[in-house]
Each structure stands twice: as structure tokens, then as C-alpha cells.
Protein backbone atom coordinates (compact mmCIF):
# COMPACT_ATOMS: atom_id res chain seq x y z
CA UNK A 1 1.58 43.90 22.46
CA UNK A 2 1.73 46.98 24.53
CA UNK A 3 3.50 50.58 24.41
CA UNK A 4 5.48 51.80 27.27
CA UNK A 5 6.90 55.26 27.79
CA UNK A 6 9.91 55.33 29.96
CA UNK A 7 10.66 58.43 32.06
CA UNK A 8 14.31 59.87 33.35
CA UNK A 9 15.07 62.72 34.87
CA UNK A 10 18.87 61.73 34.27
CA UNK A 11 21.26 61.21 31.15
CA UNK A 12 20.69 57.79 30.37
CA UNK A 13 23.75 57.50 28.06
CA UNK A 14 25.86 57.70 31.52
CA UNK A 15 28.07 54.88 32.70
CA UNK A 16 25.63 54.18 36.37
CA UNK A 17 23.84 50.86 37.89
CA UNK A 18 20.34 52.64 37.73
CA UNK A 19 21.18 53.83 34.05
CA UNK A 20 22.01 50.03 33.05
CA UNK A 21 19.26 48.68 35.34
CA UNK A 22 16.60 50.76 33.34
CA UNK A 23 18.24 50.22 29.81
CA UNK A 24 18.57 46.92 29.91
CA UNK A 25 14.53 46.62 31.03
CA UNK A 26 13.99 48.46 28.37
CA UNK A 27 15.25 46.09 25.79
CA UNK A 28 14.18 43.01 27.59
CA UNK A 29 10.90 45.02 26.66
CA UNK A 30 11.54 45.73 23.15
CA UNK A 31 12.82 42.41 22.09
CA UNK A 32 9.56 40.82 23.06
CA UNK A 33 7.14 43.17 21.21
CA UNK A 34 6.67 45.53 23.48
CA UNK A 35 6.78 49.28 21.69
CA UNK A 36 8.74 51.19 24.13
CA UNK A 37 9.71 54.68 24.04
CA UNK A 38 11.87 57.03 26.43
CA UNK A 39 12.58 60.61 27.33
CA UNK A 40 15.21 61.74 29.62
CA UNK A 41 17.35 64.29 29.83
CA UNK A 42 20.41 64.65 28.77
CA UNK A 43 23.24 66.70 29.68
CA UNK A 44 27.10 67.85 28.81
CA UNK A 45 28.36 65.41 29.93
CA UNK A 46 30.40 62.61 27.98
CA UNK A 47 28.24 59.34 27.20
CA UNK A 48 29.03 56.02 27.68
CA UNK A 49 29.55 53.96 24.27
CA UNK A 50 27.99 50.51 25.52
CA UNK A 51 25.14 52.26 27.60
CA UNK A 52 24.06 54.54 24.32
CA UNK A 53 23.96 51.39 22.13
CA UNK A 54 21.74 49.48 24.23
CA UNK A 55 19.64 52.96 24.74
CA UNK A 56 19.24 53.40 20.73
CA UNK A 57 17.66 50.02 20.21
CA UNK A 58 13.92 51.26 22.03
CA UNK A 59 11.67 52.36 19.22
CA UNK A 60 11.44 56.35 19.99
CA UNK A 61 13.78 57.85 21.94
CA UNK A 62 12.98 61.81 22.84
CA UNK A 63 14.93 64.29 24.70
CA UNK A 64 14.15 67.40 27.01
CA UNK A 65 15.42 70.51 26.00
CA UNK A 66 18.97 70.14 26.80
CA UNK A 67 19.72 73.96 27.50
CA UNK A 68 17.90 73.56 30.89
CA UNK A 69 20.23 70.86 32.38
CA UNK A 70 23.53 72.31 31.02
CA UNK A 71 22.85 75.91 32.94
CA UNK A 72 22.32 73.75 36.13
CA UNK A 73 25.33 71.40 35.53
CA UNK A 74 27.62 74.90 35.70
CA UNK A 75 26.19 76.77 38.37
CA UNK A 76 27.47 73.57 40.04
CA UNK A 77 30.71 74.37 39.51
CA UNK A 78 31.13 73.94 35.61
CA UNK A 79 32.56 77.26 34.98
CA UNK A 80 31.43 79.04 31.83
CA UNK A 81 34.74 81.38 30.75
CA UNK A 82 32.43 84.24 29.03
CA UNK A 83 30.03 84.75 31.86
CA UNK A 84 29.95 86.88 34.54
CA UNK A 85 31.12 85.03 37.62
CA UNK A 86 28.41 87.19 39.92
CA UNK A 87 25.33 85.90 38.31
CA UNK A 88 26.73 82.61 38.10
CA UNK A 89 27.61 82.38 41.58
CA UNK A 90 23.92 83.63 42.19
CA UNK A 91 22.44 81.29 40.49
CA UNK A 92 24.47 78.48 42.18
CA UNK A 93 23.18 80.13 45.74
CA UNK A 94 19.88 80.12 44.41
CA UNK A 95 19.97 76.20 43.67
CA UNK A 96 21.56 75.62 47.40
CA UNK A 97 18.78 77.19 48.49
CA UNK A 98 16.43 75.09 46.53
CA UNK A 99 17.71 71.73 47.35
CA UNK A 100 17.93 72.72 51.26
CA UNK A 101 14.14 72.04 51.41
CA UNK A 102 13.66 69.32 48.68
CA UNK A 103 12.75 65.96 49.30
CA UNK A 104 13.64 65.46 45.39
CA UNK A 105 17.32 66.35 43.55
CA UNK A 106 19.20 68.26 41.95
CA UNK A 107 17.86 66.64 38.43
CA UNK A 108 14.49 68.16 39.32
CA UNK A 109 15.57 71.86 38.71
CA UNK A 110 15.40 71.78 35.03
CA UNK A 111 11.46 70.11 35.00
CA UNK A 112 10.30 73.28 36.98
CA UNK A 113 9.87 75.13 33.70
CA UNK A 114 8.48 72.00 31.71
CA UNK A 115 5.22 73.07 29.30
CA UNK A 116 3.15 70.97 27.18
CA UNK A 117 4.78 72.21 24.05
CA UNK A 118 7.84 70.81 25.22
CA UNK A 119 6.12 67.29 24.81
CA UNK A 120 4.49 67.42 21.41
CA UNK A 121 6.89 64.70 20.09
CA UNK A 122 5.28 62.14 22.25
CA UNK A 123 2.68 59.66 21.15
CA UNK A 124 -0.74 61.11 22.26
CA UNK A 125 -1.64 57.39 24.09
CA UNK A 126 0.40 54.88 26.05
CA UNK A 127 -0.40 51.50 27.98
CA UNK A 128 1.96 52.14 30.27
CA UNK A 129 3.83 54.80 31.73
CA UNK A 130 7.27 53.89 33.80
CA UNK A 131 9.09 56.21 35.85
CA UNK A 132 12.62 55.21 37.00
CA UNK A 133 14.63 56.11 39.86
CA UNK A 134 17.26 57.21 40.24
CA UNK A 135 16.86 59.83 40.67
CA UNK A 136 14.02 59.92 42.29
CA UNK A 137 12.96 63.39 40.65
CA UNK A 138 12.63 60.79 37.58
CA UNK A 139 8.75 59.90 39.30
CA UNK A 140 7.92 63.76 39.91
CA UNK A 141 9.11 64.38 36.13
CA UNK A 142 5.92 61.38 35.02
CA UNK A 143 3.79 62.83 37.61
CA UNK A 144 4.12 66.34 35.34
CA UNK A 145 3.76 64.82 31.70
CA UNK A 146 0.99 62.36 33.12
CA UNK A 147 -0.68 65.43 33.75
CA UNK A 148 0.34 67.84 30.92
CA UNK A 149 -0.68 64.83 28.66
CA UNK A 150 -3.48 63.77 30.63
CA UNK A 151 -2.57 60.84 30.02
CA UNK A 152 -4.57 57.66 30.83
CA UNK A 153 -2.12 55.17 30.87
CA UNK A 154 -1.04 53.08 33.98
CA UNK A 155 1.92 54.28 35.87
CA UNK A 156 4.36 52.15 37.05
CA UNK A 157 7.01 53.41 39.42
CA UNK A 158 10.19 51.80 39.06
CA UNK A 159 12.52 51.95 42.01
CA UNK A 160 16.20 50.97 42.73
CA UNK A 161 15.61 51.79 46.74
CA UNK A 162 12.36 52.90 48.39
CA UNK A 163 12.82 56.61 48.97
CA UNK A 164 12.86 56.98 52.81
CA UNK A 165 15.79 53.61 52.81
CA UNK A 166 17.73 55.58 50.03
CA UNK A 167 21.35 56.13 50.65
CA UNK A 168 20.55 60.07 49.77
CA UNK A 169 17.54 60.08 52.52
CA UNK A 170 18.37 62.55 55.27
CA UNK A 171 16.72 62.40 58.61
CA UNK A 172 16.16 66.18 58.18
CA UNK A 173 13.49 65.38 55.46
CA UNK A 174 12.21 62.30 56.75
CA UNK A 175 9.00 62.85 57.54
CA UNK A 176 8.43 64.79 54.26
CA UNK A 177 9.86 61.47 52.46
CA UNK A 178 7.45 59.82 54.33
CA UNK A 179 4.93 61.49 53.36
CA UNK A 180 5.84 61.98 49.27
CA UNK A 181 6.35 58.82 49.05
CA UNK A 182 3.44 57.49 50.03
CA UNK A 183 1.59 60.06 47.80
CA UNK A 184 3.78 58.52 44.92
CA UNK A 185 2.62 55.33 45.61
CA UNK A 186 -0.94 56.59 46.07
CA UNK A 187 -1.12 58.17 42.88
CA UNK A 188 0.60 55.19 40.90
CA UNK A 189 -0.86 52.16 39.97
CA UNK A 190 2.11 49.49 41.36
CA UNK A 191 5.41 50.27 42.48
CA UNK A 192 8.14 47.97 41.65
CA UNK A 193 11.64 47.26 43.50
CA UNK A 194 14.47 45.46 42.68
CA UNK A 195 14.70 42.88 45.90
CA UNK A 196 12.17 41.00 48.28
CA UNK A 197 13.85 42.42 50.92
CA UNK A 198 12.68 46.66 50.15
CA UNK A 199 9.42 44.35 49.08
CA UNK A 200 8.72 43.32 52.45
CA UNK A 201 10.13 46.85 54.49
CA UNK A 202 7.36 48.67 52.08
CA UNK A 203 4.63 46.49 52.80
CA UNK A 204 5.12 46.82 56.88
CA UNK A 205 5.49 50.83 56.18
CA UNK A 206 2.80 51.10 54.25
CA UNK A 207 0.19 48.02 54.83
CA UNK A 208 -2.90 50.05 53.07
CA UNK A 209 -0.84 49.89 50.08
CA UNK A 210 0.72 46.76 50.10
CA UNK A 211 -1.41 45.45 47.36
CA UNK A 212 0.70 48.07 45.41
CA UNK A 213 3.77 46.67 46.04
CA UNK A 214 5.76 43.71 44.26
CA UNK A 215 9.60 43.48 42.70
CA UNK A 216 11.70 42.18 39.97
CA UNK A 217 15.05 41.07 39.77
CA UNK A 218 17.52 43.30 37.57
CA UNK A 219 19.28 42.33 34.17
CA UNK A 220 22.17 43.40 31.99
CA UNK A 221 22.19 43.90 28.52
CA UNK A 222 22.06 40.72 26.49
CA UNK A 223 25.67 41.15 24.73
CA UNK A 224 26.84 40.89 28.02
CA UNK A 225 25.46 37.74 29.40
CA UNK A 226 26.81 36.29 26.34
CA UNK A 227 30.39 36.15 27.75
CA UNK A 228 31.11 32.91 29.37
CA UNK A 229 34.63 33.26 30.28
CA UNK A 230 35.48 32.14 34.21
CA UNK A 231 38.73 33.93 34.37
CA UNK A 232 41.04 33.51 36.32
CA UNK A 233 41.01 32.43 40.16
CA UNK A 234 44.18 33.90 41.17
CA UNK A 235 42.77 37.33 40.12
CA UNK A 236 39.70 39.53 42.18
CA UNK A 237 37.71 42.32 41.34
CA UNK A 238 35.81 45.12 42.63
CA UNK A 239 34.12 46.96 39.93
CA UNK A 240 31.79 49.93 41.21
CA UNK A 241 31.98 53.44 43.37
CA UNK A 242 33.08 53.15 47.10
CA UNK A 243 32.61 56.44 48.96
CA UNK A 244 33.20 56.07 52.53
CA UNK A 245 29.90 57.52 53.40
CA UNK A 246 28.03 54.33 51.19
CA UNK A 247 30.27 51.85 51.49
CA UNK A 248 33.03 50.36 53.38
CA UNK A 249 35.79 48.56 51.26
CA UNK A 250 38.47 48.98 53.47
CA UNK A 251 38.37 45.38 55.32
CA UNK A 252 38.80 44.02 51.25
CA UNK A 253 41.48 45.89 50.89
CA UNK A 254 43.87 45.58 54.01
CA UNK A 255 42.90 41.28 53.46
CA UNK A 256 44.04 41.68 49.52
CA UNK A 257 47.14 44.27 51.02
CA UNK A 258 48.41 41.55 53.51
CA UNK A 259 47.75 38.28 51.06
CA UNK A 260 48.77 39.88 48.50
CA UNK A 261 46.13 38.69 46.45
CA UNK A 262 46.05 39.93 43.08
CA UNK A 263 43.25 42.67 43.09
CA UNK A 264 42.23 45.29 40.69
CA UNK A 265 39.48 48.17 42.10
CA UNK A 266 37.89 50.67 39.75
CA UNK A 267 35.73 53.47 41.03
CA UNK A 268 34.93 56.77 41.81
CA UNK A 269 35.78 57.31 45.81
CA UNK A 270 36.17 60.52 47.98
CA UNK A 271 39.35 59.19 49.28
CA UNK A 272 40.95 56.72 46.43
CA UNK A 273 42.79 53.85 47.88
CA UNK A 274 46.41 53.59 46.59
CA UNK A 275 47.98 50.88 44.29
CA UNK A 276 50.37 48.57 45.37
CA UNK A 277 52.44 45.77 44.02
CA UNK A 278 49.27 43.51 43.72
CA UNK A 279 46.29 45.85 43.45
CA UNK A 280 45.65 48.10 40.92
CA UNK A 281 43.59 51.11 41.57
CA UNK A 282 41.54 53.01 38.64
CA UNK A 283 38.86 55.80 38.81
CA UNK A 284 35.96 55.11 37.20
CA UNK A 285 36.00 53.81 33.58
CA UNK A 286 33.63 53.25 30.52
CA UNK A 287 31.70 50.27 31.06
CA UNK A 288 33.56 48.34 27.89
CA UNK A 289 37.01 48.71 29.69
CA UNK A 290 35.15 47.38 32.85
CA UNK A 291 33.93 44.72 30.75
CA UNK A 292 37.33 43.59 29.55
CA UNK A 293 38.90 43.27 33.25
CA UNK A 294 35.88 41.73 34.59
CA UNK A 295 36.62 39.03 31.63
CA UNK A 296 40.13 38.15 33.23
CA UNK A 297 39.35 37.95 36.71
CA UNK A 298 38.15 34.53 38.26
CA UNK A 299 36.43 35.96 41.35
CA UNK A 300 34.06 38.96 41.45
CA UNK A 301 33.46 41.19 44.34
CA UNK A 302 29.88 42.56 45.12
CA UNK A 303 29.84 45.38 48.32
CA UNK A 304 26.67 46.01 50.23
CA UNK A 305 25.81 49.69 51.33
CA UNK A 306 26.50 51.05 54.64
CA UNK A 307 22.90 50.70 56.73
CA UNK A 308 22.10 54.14 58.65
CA UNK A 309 19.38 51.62 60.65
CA UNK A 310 21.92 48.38 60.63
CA UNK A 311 18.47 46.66 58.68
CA UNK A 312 19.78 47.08 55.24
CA UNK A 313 17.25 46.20 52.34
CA UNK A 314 19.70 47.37 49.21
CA UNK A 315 20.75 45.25 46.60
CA UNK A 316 23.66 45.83 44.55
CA UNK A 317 22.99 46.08 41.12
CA UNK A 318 26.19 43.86 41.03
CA UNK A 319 24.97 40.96 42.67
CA UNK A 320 22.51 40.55 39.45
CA UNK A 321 24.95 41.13 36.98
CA UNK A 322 27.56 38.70 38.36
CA UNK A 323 25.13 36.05 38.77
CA UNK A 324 24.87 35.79 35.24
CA UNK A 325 28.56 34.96 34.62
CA UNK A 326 29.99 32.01 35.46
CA UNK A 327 32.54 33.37 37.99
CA UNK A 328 32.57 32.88 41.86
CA UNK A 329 31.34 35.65 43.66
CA UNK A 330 32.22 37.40 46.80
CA UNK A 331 29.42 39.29 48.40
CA UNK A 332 30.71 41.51 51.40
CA UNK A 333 27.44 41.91 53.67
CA UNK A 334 26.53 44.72 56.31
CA UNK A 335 23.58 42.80 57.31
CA UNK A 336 21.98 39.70 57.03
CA UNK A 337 19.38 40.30 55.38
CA UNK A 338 20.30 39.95 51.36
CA UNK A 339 22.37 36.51 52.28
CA UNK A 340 19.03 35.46 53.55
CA UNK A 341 17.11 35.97 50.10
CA UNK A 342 19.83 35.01 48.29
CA UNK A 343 21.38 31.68 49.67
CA UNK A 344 18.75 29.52 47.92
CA UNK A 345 20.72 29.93 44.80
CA UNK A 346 23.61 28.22 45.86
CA UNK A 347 25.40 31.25 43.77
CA UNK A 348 26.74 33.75 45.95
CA UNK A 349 29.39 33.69 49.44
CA UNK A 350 28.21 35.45 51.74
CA UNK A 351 30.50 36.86 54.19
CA UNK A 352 30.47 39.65 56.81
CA UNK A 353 32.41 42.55 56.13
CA UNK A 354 35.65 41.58 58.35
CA UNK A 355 39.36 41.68 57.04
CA UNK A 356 40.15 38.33 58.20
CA UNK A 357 36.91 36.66 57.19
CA UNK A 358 37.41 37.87 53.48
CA UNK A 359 40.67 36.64 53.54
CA UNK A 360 39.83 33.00 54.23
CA UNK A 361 37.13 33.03 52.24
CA UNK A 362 39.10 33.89 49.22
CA UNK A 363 41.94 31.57 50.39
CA UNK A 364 39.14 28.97 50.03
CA UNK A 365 37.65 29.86 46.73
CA UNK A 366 41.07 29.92 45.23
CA UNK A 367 41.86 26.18 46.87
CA UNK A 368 38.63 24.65 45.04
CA UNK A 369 36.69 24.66 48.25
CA UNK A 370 33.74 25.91 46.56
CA UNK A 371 33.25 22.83 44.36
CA UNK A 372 29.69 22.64 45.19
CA UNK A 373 28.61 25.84 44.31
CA UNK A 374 26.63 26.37 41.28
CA UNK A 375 28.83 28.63 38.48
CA UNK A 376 26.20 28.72 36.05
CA UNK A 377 23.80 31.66 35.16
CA UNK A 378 20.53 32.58 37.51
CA UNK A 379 17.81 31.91 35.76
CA UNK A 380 15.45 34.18 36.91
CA UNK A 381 17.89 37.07 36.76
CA UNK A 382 17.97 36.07 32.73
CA UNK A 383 17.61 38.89 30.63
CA UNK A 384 14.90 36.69 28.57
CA UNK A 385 12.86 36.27 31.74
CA UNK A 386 12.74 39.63 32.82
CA UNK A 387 10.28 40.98 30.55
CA UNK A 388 7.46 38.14 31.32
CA UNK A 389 8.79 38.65 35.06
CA UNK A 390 7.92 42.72 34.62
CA UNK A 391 4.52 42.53 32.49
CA UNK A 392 3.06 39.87 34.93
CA UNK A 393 3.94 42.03 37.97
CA UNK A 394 2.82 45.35 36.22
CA UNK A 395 -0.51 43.59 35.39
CA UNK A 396 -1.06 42.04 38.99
CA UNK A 397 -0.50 37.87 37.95
């Protein structure tokens, strides 16, 4: 079998699709064989309980100086009560400044002072290296130790969207996107993506590099796809953020407002929708309280991103998970694009994202009109297929 090292720029004990996404490969990777190890780097901030389980199961898990990522987490507004507000206020200036002409993050501040030394807890040889975004910085924090390490190992970069279709691209930067992301995928040896569709926009972008280019579906942990509750019809929801900028959920929630169909949103949002007699609104929560309400509900709601082209090639994490329950679920489109991968599994509805359309189409589900539809698990999205699905892509079968 074969050793991976895993690379993060971000706290991988935190409560995000990208964080499970990763995770979850990881111990799809682990439980067949593979010896996998991961640094990342954590930060102050309060870990999620499921999501650090899952991440203590890999074989070595190592951690950058911490220090680094808790200085940047308060100049961005964490105050610190015994320091002096000036310095603080000019090193929050100074990281304005640094991110006005980055095509990286925020989470790449800390790696700027990365040594060798800091690295001496990691194996001196690896098969394979994987970098995974997001963020994005996680690739430029590989690129470092694959050359602190000099490491000969192949390097895999792991995507959730290509760089220049990310929500967080800005047309400011885009030709310097452009242009580091190609180098990324120059210097790598395959880059991987979570749908056919960002498959297909990388491969017209970039057709020198094509042969670079493949995907994978995403998983969830195994505990999870365990649960085979169907819950219950009469009772919808949306589990994930919904910031006006990404994505637009009010057409779900003036249908659920005037049908009063028993709804229940959790989320982080710039402008939180309120609660009424039939939805209930939460912030966002753990992932095991998520858990517990997904359980009850019947119907599961999956939102697509906003498209700054109108060509959208982003897959909710969502859409994977839910296809491994045995629940209906409700994907709200922006495009056409992911109902056209994604109809062949007789597993999803597919509607546009239009008050009145959601409406019926709940009406429907909850009147049995579905009966054709298939309720069980996707195979392919099966967290014991995802590791033969990764190592035969990685190794170009």
C-alpha cells in the first residue's frame, strides 16, 4: 500500500464542506491500507466534535506552529485585551495590504515564515503528496514543504472549485488566477475536482494540460451513511451557509412562507432570514446537531451557487452527502448544467430556482408523485468506492 501526506492551510477540526470533503477522503484512504498522514493548521478557534473524530483516525496527524495563525486571527478583529491597540491595528493594515494583491488568502499569511525545522516531524519520503483546497493557499503551503523537503513524491492537487470559477475569484485578479493556476497545475502531477462539469471547463481552459485533469465524486464519513432513516415528508431542510452574495435562498423561502410548509434552515448568512410559525431559523451549528435534524426531515434541500458567468460548474458538497440517504432531495439550480450530469441517477429534482416552481415541486414530493424515483444510496458516491475511485485517478487508470 501507499503513504499519502495531506496538506491544509486551514483548521481541519472546523465544522465546513471542504473540511468534511477532505476528512472523509482521508479515511476512505486509511481504511483501505493506505498510510496517510496530515498537517494543517490549526487555529483558536472552537473544533467541531464529529469533524475531529473522523480527523484522529489518519495514522500521523502534525500541526504548524499554532502561534502564527492565532496573531493573524486577531489582527482580524479578535481583540487581544493586554495589547496595545496601535500595533494591533497596524498589523491588521499591514494584512489589508497584503491580501489587496494576492491571488491566494488570508490562510497564506502564517506559511510566509515556514522553515524546514518547522517540518522535522514529517516522514522523510511519501508516495503521494495531496494538497486540498479550500483554501486555495492549502496548494501554495505543498508547493513550500515539497520544496523544503525536496520531496519526490507525486503531488496531487485536490480541488473543491477550479481557482479562476471560485466563488472568492475577483475579476481584479483574474488574469493573475489565470496564470497561477495554470502554474499549479504545471508543477503538479494531476489535479483532481469534485464534478465532470469543472472537469470539462478545465480541459477547454487549459487543453495542453488536459491530460492532467480528471475528478472524483465526494463522500461523508462512514458513521454517517450508516443512518437510514427517511424522515419525515411533511418536514424540509436546508442545512448549509446562504450569503446573498453565493447563494440565493430567498425563492425557498417566500414558497415554504406562503405554504406553510414545515421548514427548518441552519446557516451562517449576512442577512439571517426570520422564523415564523413554520420555519425555524438557526445560525450555524455543530455538525452532530445538524445530523440529528437532518434525521427527522423527509425532504432535503441542496442550493446551487450564484454563477458570476450564468455557466455554473459548482457542486454542492450537499448534493453528495444527501445522495447517500434515503431521503428525497430538492436541488435548487442556477444553471443547467449540474441537472445535466446528474439526472442519470434518477436521485435528485431538479428545479430552477423560482418561488412557485419549488412550491409545486414540493407539493408533489409530499403527494407521492415521486414514486419512481430511486431513494436508495449512490453507489459511486459510496464512501467504500471512493478510495479505488481516487487511487485509480491519481495513478492515471
Amino acid at each position: 500500500m501507499s503513504k499519502f501526506l495531506f496538506v491544509s492551510s486551514y483548521d481541519l477540526r472546523r465544522n465546513t464542506s471542504g473540511n468534511i470533503r477532505t476528512v472523509a477522503l482521508m479515511n476512505c484512504l486509511h481504511d483501505n491500507g493506505h498510510v496517510v498522514h496530515c498537517i494543517f493548521v490549526p487555529s483558536d478557534h472552537s473544533s467541531d466534535k464529529n469533524i475531529y473524530e473522523n480527523l484522529v483516525k489518519v495514522d500521523k496527524l502534525f500541526a504548524y506552529p499554532q502561534k502564527e495563525i492565532i496573531c493573524i486571527n486577531q489582527s482580524l478583529g479578535e481583540k487581544k485585551m493586554n495589547e496595545d491597540s496601535f500595533k494591533e491595528s497596524i498589523r491588521s493594515w499591514a494584512i489589508q495590504m497584503y491580501m489587496k494583491f494576492s491571488v491566494y488568502d488570508v490562510y497564506e499569511i502564517p506559511l510566509l515564515n515556514l522553515r524546514k525545522n518547522d517540518l522535522n516531524d514529517l516522514d522523510e519520503t511519501y508516495d503521494y503528496i495531496v494538497s486540498s483546497a479550500e483554501p486555495r493557499s492549502s496548494h501554495s503551503f505543498a508547493k513550500k514543504i515539497i520544496k523544503l523537503k525536496k520531496y519526490r513524491a507525486k503531488w496531487i492537487l485536490y480541488w473543491g472549485d477550479p481557482m479562476t470559477n471560485d466563488v472568492a475569484s475577483t475579476k481584479l485578479f483574474k488574469k493573475r488566477e489565470e496564470n497561477e493556476e495554470r502554474r499549479l497545475i504545471t508543477g503538479a502531477d494531476i489535479s483532481v475536482y469534485t464534478n465532470p462539469c469543472a472537469v470539462s471547463y478545465m480541459k477547454k481552459k487549459y487543453p495542453d494540460l488536459a491530460f492532467k485533469i480528471d475528478w472524483i465524486p465526494t463522500t461523508d464519513f462512514k458513521k454517517i451513511q450508516e443512518e437510514k432513516s427517511k424522515g419525515d415528508l411533511n418536514k424540509i431542510g436546508y442545512f448549509g451557509d446562504y450569503r446573498q452574495i453565493y447563494r440565493n435562498i430567498y425563492p425557498f423561502y417566500q414558497a415554504c412562507c406562503e405554504n406553510n410548509y414545515n421548514t427548518i434552515i441552519i446557516g451562517g448568512a449576512d442577512k439571517e432570514l426570520e422564523s415564523t410559525k413554520t420555519i425555524t431559523v438557526y445560525g450555524r451549528k455543530s455538525r452532530n446537531e445538524i445530523n440529528k435534524f437532518e434525521k427527522d426531515c423527509g425532504i432535503l434541500m441542496v442550493l446551487e451557487n450564484i454563477s458570476k458567468s450564468g455557466n455554473c460548474i459548482q457542486v454542492p458538497g450537499k448534493l453528495y452527502h444527501y445522495g447517500l440517504t434515503y431521503k428525497y432531495i430538492l436541488v435548487i439550480t442556477e444553471s443547467h448544467n449540474i441537472a445535466k450530469e446528474y439526472e442519470k441517477y434518477n436521485r435528485f429534482i431538479f428545479v430552477p430556482n423560482n418561488k412557485d416552481i419549488i412550491a409545486e415541486a414540493i407539493k408533489n414530493i409530499q403527494a407521492g408523485k415521486y414514486s419512481r424515483m430511486n431513494l436508495l444510496p449512490v453507489k459511486e458516491f459510496e464512501y467504500d468506492n471512493i478510495a479505488k475511485q481516487f487511487f485509480n485517478v491519481i495513478n492515471g487508470r
